[in-house]
PDB file of N, CA and C in Angstrom:
ATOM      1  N   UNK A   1     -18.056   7.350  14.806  1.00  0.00           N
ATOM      2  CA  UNK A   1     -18.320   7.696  13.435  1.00  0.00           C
ATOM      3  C   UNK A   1     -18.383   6.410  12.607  1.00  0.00           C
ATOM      4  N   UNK A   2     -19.492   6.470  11.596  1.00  0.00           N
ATOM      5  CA  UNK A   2     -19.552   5.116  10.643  1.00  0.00           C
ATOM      6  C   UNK A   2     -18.337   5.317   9.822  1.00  0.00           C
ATOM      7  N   UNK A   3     -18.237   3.777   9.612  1.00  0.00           N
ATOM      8  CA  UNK A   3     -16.787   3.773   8.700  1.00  0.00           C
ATOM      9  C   UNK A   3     -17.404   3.356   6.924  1.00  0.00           C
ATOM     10  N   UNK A   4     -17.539   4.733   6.567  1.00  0.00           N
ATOM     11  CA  UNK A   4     -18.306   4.165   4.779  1.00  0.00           C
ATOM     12  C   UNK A   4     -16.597   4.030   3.988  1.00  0.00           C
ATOM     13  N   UNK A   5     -15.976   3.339   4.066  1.00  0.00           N
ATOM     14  CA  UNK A   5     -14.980   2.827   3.266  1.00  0.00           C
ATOM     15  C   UNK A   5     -15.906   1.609   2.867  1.00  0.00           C
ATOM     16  N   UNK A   6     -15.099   1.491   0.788  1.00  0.00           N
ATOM     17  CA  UNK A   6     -15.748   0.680   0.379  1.00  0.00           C
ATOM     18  C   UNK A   6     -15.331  -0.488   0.525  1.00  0.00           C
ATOM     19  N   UNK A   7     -13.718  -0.993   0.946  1.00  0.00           N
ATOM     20  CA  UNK A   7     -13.329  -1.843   1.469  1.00  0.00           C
ATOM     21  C   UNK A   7     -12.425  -2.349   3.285  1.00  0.00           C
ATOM     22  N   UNK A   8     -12.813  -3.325   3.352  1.00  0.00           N
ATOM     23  CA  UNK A   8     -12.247  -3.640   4.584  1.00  0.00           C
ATOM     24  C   UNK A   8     -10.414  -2.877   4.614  1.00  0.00           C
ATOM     25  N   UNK A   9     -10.005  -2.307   5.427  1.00  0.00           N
ATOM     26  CA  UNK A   9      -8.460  -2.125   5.823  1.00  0.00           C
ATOM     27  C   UNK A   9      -7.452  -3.139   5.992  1.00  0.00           C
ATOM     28  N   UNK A  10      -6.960  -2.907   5.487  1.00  0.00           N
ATOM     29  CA  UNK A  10      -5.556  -3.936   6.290  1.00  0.00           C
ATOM     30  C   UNK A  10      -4.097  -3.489   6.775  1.00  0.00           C
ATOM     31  N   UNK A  11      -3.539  -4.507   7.716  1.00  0.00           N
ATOM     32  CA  UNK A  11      -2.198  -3.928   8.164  1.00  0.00           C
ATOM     33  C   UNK A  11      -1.085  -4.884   7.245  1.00  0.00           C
ATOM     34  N   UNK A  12      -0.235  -4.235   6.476  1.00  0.00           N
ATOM     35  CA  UNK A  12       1.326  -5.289   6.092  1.00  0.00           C
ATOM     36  C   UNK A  12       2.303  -3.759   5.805  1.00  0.00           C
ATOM     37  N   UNK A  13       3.614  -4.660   5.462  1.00  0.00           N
ATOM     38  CA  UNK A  13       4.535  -3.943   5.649  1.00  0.00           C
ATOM     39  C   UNK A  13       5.389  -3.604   4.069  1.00  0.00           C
ATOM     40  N   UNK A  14       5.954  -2.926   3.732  1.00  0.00           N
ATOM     41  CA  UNK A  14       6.192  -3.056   1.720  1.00  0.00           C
ATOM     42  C   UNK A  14       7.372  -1.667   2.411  1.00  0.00           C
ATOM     43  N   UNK A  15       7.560  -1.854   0.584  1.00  0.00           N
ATOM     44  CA  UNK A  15       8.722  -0.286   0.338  1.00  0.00           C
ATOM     45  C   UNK A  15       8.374  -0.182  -1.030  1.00  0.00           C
ATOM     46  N   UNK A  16       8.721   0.602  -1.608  1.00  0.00           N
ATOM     47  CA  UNK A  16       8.403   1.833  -2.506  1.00  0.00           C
ATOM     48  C   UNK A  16       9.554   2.106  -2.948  1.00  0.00           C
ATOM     49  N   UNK A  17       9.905   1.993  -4.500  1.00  0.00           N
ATOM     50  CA  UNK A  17      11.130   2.252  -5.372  1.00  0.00           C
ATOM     51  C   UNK A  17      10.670   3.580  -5.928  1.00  0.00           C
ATOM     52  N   UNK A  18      11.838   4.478  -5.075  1.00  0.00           N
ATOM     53  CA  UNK A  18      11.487   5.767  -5.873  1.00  0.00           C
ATOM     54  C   UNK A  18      12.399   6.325  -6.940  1.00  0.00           C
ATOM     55  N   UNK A  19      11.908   6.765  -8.141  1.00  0.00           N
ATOM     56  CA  UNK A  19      11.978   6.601  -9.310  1.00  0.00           C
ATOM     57  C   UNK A  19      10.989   6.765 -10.372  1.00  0.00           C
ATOM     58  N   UNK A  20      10.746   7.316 -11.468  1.00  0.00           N
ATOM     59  CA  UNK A  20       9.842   7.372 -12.436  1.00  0.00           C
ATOM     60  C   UNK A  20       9.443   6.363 -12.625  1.00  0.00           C
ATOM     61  N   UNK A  21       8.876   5.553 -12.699  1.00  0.00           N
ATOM     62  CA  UNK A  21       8.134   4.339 -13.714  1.00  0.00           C
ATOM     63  C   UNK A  21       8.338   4.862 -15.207  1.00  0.00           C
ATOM     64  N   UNK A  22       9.176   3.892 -15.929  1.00  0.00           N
ATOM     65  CA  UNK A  22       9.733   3.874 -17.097  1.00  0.00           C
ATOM     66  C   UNK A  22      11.231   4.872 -17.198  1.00  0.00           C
ATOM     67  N   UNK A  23      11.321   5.279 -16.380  1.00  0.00           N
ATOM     68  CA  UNK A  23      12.632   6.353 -15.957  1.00  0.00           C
ATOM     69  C   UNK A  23      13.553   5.489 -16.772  1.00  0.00           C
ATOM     70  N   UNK A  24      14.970   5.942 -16.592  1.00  0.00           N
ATOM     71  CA  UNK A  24      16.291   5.541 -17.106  1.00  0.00           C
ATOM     72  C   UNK A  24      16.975   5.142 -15.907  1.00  0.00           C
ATOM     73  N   UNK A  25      17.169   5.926 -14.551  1.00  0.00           N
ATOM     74  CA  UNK A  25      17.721   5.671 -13.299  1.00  0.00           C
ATOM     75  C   UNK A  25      16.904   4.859 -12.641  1.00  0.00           C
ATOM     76  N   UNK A  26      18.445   3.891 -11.745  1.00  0.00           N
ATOM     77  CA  UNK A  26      17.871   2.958 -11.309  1.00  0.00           C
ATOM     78  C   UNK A  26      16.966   3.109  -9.778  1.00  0.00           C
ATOM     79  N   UNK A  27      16.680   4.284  -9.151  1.00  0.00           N
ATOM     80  CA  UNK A  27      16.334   4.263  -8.285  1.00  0.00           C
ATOM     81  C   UNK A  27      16.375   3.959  -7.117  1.00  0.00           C
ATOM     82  N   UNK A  28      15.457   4.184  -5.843  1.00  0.00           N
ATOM     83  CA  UNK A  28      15.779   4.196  -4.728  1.00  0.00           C
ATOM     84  C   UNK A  28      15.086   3.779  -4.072  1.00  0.00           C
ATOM     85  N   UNK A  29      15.222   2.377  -3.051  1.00  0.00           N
ATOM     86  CA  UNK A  29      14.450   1.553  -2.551  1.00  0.00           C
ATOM     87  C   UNK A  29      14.227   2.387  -0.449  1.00  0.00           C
ATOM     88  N   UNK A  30      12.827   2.635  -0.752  1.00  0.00           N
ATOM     89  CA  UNK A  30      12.486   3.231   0.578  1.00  0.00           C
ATOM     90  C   UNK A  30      11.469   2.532   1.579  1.00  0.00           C
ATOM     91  N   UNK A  31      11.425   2.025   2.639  1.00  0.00           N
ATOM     92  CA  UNK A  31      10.505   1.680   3.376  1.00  0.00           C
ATOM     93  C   UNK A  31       9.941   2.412   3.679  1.00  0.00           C
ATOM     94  N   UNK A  32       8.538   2.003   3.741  1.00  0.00           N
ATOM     95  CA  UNK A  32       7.160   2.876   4.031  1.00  0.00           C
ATOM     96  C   UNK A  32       6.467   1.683   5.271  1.00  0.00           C
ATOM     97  N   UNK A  33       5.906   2.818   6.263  1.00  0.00           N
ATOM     98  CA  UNK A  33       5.162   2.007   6.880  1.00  0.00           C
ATOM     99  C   UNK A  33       3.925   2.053   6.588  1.00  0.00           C
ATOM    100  N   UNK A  34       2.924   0.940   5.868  1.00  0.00           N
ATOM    101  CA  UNK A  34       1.627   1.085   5.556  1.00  0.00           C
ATOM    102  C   UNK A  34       0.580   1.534   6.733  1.00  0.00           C
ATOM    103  N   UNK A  35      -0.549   2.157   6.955  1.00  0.00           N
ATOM    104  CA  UNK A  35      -0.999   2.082   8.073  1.00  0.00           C
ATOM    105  C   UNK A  35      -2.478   2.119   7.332  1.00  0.00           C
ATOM    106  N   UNK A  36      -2.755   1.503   6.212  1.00  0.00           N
ATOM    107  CA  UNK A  36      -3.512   0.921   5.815  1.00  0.00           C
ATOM    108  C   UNK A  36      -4.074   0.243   4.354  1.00  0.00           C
ATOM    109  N   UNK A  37      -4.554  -0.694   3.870  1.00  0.00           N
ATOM    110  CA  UNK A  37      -4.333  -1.296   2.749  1.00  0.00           C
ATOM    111  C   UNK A  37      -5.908  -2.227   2.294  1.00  0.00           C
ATOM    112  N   UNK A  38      -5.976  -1.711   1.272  1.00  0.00           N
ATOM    113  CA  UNK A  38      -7.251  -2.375   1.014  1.00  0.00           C
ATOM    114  C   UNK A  38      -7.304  -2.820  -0.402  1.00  0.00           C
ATOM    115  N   UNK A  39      -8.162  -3.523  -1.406  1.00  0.00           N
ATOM    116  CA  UNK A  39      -7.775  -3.989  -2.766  1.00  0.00           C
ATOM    117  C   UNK A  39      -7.804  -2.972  -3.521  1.00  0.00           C
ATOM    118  N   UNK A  40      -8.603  -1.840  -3.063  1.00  0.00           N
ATOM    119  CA  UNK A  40      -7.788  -0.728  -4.213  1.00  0.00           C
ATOM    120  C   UNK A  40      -7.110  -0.253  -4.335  1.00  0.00           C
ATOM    121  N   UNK A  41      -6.189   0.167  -2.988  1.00  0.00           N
ATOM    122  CA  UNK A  41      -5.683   1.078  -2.675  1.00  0.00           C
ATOM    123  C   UNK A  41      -4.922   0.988  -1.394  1.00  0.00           C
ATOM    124  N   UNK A  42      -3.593   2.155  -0.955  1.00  0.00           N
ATOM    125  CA  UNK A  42      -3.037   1.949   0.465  1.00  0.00           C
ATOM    126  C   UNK A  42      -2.856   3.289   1.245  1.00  0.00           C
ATOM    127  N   UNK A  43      -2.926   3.492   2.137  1.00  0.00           N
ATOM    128  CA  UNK A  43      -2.593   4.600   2.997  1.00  0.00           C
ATOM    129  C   UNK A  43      -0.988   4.413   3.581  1.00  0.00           C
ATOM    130  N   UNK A  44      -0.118   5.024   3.590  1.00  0.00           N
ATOM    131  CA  UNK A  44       1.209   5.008   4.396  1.00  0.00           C
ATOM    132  C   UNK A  44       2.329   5.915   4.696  1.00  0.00           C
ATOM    133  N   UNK A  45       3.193   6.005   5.241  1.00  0.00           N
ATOM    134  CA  UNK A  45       3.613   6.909   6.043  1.00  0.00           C
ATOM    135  C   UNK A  45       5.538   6.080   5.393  1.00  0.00           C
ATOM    136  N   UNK A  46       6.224   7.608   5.077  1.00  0.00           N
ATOM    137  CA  UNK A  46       7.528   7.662   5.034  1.00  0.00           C
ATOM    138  C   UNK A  46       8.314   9.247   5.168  1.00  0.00           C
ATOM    139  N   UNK A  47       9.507   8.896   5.231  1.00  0.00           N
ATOM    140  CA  UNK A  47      10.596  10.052   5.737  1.00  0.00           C
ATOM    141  C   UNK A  47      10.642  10.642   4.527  1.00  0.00           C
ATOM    142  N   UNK A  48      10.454  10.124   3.463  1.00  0.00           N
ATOM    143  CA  UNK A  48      10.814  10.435   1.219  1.00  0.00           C
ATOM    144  C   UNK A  48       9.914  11.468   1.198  1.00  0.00           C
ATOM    145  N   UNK A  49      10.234  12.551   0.301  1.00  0.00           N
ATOM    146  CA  UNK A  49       9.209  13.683  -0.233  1.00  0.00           C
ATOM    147  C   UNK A  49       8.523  12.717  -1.797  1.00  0.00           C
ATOM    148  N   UNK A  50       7.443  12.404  -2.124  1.00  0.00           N
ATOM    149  CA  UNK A  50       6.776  11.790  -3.072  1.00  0.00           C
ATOM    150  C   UNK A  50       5.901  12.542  -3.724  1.00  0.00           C
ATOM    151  N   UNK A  51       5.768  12.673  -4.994  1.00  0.00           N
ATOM    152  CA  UNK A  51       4.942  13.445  -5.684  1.00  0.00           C
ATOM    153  C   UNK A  51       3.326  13.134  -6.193  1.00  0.00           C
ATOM    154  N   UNK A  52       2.662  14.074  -5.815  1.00  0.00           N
ATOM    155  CA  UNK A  52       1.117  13.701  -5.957  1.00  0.00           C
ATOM    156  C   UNK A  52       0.583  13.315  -7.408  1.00  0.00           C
ATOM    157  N   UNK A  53       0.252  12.529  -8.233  1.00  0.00           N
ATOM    158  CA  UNK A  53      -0.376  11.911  -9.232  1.00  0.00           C
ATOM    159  C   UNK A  53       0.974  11.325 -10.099  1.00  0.00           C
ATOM    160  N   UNK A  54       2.208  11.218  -9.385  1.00  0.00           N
ATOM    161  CA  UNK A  54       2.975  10.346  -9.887  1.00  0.00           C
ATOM    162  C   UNK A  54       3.248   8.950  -9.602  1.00  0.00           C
ATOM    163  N   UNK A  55       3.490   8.063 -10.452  1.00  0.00           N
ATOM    164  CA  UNK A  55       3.306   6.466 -10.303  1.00  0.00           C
ATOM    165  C   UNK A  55       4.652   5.071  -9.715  1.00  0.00           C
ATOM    166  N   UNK A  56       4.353   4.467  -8.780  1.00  0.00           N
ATOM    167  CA  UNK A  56       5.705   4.268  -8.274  1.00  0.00           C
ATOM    168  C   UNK A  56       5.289   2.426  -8.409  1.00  0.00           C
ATOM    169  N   UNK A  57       6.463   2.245  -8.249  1.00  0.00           N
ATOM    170  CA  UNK A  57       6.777   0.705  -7.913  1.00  0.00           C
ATOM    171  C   UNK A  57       6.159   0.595  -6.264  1.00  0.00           C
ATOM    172  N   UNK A  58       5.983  -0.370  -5.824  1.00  0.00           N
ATOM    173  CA  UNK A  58       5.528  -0.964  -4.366  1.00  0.00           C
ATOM    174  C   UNK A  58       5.283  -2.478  -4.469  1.00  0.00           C
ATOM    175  N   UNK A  59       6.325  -2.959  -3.009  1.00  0.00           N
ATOM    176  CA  UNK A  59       6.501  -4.306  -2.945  1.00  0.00           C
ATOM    177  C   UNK A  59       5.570  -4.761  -1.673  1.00  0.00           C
ATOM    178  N   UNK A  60       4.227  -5.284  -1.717  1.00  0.00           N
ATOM    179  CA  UNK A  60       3.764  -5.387  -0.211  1.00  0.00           C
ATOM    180  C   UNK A  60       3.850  -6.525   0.444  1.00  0.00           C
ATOM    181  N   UNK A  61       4.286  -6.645   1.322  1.00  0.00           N
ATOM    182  CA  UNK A  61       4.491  -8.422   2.102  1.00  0.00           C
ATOM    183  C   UNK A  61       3.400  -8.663   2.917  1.00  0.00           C
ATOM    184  N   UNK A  62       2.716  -9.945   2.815  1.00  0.00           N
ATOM    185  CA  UNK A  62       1.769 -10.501   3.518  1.00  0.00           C
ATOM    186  C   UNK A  62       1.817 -10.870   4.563  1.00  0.00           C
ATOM    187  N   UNK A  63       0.890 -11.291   5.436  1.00  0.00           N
ATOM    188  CA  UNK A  63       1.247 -12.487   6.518  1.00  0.00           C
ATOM    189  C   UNK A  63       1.797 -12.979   6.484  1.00  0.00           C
ATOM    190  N   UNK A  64       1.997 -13.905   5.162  1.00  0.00           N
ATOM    191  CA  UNK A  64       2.930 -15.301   5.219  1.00  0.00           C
ATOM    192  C   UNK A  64       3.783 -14.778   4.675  1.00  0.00           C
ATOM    193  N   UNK A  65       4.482 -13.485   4.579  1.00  0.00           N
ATOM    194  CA  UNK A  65       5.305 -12.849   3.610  1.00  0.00           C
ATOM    195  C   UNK A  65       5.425 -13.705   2.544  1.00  0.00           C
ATOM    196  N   UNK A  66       4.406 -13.648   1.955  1.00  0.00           N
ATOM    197  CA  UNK A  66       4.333 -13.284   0.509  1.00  0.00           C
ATOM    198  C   UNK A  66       4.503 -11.930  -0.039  1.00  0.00           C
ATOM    199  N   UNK A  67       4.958 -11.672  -1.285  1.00  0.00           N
ATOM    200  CA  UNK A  67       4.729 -10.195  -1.792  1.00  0.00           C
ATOM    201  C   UNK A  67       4.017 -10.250  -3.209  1.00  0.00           C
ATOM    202  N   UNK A  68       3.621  -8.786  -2.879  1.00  0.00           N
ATOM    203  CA  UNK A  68       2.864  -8.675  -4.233  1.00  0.00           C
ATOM    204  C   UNK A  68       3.650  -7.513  -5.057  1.00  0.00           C
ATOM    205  N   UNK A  69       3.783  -7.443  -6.116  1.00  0.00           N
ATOM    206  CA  UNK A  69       4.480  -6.248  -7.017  1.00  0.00           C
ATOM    207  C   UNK A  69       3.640  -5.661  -7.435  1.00  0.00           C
ATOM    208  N   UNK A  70       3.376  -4.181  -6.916  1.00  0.00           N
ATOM    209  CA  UNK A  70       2.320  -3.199  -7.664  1.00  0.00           C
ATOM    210  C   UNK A  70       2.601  -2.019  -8.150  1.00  0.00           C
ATOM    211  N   UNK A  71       1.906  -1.502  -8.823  1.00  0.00           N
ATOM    212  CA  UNK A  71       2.064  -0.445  -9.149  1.00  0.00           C
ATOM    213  C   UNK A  71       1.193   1.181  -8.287  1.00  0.00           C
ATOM    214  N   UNK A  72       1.426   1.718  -7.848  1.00  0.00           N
ATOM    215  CA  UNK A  72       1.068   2.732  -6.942  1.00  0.00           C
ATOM    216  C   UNK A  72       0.707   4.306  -7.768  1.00  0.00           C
ATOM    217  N   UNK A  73       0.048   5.108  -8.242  1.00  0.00           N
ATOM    218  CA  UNK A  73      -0.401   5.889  -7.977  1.00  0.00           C
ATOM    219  C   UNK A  73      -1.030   7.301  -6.995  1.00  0.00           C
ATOM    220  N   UNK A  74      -0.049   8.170  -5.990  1.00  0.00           N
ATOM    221  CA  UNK A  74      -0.306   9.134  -5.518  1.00  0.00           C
ATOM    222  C   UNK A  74      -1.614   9.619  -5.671  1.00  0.00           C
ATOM    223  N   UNK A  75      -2.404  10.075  -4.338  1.00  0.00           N
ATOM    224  CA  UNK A  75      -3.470  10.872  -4.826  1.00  0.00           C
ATOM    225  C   UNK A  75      -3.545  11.754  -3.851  1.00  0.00           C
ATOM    226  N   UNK A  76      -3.264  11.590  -2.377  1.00  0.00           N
ATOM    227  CA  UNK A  76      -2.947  12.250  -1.498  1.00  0.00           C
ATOM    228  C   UNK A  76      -1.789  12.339  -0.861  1.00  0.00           C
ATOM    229  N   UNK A  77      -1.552  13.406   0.043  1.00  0.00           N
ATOM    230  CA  UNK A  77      -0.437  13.501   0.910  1.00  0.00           C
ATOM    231  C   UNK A  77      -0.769  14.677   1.583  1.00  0.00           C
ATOM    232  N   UNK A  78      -0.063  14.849   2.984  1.00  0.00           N
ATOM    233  CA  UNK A  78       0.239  15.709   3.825  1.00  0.00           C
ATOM    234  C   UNK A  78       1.041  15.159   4.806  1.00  0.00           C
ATOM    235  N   UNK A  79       1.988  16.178   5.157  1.00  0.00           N
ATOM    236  CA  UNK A  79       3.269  16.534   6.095  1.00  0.00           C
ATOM    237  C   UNK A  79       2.996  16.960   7.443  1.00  0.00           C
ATOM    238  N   UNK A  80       3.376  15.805   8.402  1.00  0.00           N
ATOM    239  CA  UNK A  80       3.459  16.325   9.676  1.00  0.00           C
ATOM    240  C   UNK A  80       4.746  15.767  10.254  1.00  0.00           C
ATOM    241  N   UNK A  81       5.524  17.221  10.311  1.00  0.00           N
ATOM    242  CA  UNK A  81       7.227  17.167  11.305  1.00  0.00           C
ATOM    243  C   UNK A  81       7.565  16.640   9.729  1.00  0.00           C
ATOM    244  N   UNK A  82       8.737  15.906   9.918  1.00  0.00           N
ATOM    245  CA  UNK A  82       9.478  15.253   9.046  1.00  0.00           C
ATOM    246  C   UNK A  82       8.852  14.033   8.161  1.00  0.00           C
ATOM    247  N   UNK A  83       7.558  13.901   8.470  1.00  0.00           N
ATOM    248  CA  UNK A  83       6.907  12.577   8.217  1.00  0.00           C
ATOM    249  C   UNK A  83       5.878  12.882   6.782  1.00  0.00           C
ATOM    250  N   UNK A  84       5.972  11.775   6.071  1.00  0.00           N
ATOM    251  CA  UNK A  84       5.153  12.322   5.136  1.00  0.00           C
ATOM    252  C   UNK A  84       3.806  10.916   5.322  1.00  0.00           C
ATOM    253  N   UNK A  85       2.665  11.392   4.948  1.00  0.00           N
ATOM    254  CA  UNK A  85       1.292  10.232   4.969  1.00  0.00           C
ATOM    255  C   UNK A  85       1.159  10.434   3.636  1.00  0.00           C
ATOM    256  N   UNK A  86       0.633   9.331   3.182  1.00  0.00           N
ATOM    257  CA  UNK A  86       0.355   9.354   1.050  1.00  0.00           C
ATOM    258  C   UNK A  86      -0.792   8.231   1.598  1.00  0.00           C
ATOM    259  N   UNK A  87      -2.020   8.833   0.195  1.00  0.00           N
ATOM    260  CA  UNK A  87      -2.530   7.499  -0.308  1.00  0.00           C
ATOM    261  C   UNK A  87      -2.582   7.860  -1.728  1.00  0.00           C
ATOM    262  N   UNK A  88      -3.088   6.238  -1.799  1.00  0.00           N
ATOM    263  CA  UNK A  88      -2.580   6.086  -3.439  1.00  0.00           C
ATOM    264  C   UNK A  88      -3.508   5.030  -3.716  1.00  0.00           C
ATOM    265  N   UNK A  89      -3.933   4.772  -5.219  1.00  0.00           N
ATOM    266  CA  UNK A  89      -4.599   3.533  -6.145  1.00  0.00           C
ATOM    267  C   UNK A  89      -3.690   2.676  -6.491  1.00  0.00           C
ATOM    268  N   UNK A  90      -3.712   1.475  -6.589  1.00  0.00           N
ATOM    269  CA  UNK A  90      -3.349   0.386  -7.536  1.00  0.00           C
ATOM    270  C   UNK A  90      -3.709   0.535  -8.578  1.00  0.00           C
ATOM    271  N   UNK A  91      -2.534   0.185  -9.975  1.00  0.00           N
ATOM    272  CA  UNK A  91      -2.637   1.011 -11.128  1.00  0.00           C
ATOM    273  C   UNK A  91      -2.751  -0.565 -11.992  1.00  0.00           C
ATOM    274  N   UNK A  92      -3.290  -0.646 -12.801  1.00  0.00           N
ATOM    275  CA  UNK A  92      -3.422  -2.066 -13.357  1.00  0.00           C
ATOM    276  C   UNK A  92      -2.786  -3.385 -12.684  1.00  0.00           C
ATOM    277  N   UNK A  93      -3.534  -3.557 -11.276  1.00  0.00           N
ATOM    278  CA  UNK A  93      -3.170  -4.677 -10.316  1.00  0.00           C
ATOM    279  C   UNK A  93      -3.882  -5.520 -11.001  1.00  0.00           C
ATOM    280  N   UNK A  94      -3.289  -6.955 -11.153  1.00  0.00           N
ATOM    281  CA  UNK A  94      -3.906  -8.269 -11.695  1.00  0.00           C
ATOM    282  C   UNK A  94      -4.941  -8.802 -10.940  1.00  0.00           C
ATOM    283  N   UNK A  95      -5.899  -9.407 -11.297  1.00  0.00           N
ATOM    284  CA  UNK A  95      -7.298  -9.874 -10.277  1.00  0.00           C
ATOM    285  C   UNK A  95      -6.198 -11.185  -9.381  1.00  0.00           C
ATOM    286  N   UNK A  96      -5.462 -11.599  -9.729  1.00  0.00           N
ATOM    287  CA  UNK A  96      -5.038 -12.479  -8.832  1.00  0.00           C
ATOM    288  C   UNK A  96      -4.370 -11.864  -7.777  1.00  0.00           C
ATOM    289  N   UNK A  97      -3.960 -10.709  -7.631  1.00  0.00           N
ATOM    290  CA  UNK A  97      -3.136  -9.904  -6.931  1.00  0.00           C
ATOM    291  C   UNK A  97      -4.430  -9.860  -5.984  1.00  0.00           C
ATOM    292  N   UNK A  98      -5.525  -8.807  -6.775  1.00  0.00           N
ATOM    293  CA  UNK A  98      -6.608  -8.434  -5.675  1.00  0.00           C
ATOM    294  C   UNK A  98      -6.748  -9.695  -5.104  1.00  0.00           C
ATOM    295  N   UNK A  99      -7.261 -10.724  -5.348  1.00  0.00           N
ATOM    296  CA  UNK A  99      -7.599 -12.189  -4.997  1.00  0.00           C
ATOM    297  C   UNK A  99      -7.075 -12.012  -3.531  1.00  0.00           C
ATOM    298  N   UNK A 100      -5.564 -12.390  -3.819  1.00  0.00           N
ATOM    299  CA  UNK A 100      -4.794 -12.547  -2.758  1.00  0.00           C
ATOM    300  C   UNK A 100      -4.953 -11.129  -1.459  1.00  0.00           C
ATOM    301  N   UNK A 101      -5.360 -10.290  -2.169  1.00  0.00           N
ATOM    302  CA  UNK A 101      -5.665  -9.184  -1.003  1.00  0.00           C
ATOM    303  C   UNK A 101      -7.002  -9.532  -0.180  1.00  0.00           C
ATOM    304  N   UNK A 102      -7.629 -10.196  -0.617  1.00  0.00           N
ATOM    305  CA  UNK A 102      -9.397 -10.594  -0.645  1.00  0.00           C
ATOM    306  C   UNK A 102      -9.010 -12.139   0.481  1.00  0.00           C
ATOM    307  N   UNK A 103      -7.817 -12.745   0.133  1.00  0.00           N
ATOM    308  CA  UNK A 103      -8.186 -14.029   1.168  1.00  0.00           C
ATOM    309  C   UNK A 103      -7.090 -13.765   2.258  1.00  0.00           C
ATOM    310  N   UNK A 104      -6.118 -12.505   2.434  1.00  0.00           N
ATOM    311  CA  UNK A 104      -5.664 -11.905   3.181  1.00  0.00           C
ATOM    312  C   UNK A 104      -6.642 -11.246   4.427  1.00  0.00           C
ATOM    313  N   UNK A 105      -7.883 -10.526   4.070  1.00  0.00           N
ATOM    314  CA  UNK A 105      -9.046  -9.746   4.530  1.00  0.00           C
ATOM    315  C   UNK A 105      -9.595 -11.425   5.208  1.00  0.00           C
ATOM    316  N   UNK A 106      -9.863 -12.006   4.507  1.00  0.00           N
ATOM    317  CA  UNK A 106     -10.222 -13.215   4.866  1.00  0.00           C
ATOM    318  C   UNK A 106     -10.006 -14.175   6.181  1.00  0.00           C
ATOM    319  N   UNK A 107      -8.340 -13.845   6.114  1.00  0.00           N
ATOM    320  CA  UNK A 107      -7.943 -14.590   7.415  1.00  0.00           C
ATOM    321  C   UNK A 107      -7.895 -13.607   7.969  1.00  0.00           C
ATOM    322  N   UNK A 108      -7.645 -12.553   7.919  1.00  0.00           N
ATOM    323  CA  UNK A 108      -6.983 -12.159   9.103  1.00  0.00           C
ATOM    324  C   UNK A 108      -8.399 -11.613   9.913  1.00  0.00           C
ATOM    325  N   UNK A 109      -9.766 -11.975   9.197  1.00  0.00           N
ATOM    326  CA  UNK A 109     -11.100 -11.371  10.162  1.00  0.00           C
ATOM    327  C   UNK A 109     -11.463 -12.852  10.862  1.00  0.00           C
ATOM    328  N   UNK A 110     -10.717 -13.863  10.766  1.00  0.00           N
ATOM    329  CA  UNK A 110     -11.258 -15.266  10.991  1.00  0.00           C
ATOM    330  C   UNK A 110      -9.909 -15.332  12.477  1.00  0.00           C
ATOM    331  N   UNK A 111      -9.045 -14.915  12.622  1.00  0.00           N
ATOM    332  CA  UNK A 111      -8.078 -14.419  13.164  1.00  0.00           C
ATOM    333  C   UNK A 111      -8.200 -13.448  14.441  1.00  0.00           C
ATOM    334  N   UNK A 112      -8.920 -12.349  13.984  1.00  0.00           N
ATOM    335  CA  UNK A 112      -9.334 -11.508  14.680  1.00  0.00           C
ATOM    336  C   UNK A 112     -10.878 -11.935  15.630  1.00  0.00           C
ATOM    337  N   UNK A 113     -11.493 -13.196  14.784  1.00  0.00           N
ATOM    338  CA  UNK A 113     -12.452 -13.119  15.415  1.00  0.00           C
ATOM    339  C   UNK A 113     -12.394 -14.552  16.605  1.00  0.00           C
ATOM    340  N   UNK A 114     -11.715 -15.131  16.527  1.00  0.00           N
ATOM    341  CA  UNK A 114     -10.905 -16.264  17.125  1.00  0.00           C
ATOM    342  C   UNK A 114     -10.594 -15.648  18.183  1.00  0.00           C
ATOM    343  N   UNK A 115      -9.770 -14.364  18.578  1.00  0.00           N
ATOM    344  CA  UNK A 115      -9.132 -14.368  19.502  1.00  0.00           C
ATOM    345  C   UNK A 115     -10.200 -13.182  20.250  1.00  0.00           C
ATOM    346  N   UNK A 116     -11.272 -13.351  20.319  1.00  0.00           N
ATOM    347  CA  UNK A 116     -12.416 -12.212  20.632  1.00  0.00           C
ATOM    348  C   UNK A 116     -12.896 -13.355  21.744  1.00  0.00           C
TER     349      UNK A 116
END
């Protein structure tokens, strides 16, 4: 099957402060395993029940673990066993943020194509 995604995928690893955005409580820091990530947006997988069109904190670590601080947006989800899958938008991510997602895509296809 053709892959019409408008951007390339990526693999890194982050967690997710669950909590309202702008809430009063301090919240609850959850690892998520991403199982995919692109400059708009991420696909990922956790044990947390998360609510669909509500907006969360997300910390994503790079290759070089670097992190980026974003803001996350719900748009999907579905439940299989105990597991939950979400995707979600980046909610006013800074162009330097995308940047850094863009020379992330960068190496890691220069990377991938090296070891071919």
């Amino acid at each position: 099957m053709e892959d019409k995604r408008k951007n390339k995928r990526l693999e890194m690893q982050g967690e997710i402060l669950i909590k309202e955005v702008g809430g009063v409580e301090d919240g609850e820091l959850a690892q998520i395993e991403i199982t995919d990530c692109s400059r708009d947006g991420l696909g990922f997988t956790t044990d947390r029940a998360l609510t669909i069109g509500s907006n969360y904190e997300t910390n994503l670590t790079l290759w070089n673990k670097d992190k980026i601080h974003v803001f996350l947006q719900i748009t999907r989800a579905n439940k299989d066993g105990d597991i939950f899958h979400y995707g979600g938008i980046f909610i006013g991510m800074p162009d330097s943020d995308r940047m850094r997602i863009r020379v992330y895509e960068t190496v890691e296809d220069e990377l991938r194509n090296k070891n071919n």
